[in-house]
Protein backbone atom coordinates (compact mmCIF):
# COMPACT_ATOMS: atom_id res chain seq x y z
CA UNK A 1 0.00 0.00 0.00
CA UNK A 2 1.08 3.73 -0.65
CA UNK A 3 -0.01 6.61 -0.25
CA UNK A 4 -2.20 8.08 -3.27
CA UNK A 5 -0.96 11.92 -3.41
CA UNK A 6 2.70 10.97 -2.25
CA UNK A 7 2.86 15.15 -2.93
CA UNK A 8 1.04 15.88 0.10
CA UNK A 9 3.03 12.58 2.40
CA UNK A 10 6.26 14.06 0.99
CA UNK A 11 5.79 17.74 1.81
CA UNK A 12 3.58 16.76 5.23
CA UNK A 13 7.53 14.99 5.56
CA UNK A 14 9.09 18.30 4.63
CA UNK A 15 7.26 20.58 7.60
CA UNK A 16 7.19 17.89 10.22
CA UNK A 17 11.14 17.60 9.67
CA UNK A 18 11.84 21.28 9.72
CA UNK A 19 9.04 21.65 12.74
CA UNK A 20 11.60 19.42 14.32
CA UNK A 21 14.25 20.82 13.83
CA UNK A 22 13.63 24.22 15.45
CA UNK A 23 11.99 22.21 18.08
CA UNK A 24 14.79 20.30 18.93
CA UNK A 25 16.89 23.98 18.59
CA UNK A 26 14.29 25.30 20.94
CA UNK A 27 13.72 22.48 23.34
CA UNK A 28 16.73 20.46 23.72
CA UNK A 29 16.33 16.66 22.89
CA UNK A 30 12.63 17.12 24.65
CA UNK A 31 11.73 18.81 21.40
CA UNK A 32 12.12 15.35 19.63
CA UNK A 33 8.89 14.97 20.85
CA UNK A 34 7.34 16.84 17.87
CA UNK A 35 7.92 13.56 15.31
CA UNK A 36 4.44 11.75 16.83
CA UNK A 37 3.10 14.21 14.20
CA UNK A 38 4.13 12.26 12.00
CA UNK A 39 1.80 9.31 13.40
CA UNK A 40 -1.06 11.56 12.22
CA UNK A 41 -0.06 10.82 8.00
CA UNK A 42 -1.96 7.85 8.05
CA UNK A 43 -5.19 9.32 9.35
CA UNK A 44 -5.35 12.15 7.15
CA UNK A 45 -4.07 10.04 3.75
CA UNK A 46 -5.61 7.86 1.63
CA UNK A 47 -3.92 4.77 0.58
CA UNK A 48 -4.20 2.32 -2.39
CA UNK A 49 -2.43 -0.55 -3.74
CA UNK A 50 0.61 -0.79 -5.18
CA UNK A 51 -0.12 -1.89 -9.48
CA UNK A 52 4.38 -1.50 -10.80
CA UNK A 53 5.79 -2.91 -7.67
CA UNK A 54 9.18 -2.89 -9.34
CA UNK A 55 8.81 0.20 -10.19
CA UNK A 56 7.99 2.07 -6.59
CA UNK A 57 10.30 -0.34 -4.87
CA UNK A 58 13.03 1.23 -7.03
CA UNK A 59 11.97 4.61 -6.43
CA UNK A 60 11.64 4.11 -2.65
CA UNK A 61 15.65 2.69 -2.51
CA UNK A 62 16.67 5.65 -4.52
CA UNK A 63 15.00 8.02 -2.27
CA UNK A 64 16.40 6.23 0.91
CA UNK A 65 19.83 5.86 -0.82
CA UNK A 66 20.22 9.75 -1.58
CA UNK A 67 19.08 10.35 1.90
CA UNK A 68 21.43 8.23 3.43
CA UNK A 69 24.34 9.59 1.51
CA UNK A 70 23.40 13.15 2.33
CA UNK A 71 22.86 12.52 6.15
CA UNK A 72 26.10 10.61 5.81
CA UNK A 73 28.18 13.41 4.22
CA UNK A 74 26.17 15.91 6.59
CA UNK A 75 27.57 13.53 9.76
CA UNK A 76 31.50 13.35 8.32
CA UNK A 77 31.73 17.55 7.77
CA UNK A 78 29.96 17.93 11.32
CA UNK A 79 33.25 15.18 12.68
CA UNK A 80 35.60 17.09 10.46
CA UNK A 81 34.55 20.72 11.92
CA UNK A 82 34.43 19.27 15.67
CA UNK A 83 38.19 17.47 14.98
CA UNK A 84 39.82 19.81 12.97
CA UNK A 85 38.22 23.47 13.15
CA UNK A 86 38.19 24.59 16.97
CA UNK A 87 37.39 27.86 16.10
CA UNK A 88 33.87 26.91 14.87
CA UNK A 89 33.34 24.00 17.49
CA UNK A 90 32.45 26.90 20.22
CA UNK A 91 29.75 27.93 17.27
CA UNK A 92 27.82 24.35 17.43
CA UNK A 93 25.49 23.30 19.71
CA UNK A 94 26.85 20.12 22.12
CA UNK A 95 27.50 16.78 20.54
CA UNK A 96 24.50 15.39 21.76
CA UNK A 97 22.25 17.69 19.99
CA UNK A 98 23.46 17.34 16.96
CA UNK A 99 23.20 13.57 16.72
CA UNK A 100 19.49 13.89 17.89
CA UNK A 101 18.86 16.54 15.00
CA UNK A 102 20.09 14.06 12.52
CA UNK A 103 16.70 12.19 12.63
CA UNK A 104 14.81 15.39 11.60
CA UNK A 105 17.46 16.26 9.19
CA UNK A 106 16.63 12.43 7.51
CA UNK A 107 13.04 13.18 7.83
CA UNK A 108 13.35 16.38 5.93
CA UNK A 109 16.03 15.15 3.49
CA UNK A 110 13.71 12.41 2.57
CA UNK A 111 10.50 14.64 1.68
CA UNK A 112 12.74 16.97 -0.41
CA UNK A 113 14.37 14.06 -2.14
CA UNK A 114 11.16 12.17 -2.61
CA UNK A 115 9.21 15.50 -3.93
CA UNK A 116 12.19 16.17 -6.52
CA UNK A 117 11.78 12.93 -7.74
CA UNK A 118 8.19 12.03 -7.65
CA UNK A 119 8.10 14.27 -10.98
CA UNK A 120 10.55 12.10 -12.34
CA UNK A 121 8.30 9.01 -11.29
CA UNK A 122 5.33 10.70 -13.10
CA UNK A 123 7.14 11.59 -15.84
CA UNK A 124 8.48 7.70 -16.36
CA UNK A 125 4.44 6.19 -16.84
């Protein structure tokens, strides 16, 4: 199952990730709080089944794999500024913030990822 207007689940992704994110700049790691919204997509989406599997499948992993490798490169400059660049460490919030903003930062990586591409998707039928 899927969502039908994957244009409204991907930019729904997009606000709930960015409401997170000031949250969590806001609130501390209690502002992490703010990603039950995201329980609320199913209630307010319709759903209906899947007819290319093949064909969503692939453009799920690419979505997932460009979001990985973002977050990824995102985590390795955030090491390399904290290791090698003191002058901006006192500019960063502590360590532990940081790793719990990565989850939003996914979240919201993955709806502007998705979005881009779901033209590319429609474009492909």
């Amino acid at each position: 199952m899927r969502y039908k207007n994957l244009n409204l689940a991907f930019l729904i992704e997009i606000f709930i990730g960015f409401g997170c994110i000031i949250s969590i700049s806001l609130l501390g790691s209690k502002g992490l709080a703010s990603l039950a919204l995201m329980a609320l997509r199913p209630v307010f989406l319709e759903r209906e089944i899947i007819k290319d599997d093949k064909r969503y499948w692939k453009f799920s992993y690419k979505i997932i794999l460009n979001s990985v490798v973002i977050i990824s490169l995102m985590i390795i400059s955030i090491l390399v500024i904290i290791q090698f660049i003191p002058q901006w460490q006192a500019k960063l919030p502590s360590f532990k913030i940081l790793l719990i903003e990565i989850i939003p930062f996914f979240l919201l990586t993955h709806g502007v990822i998705g979005f881009i591409n779901l033209s590319l998707l429609d474009k492909t039928k």
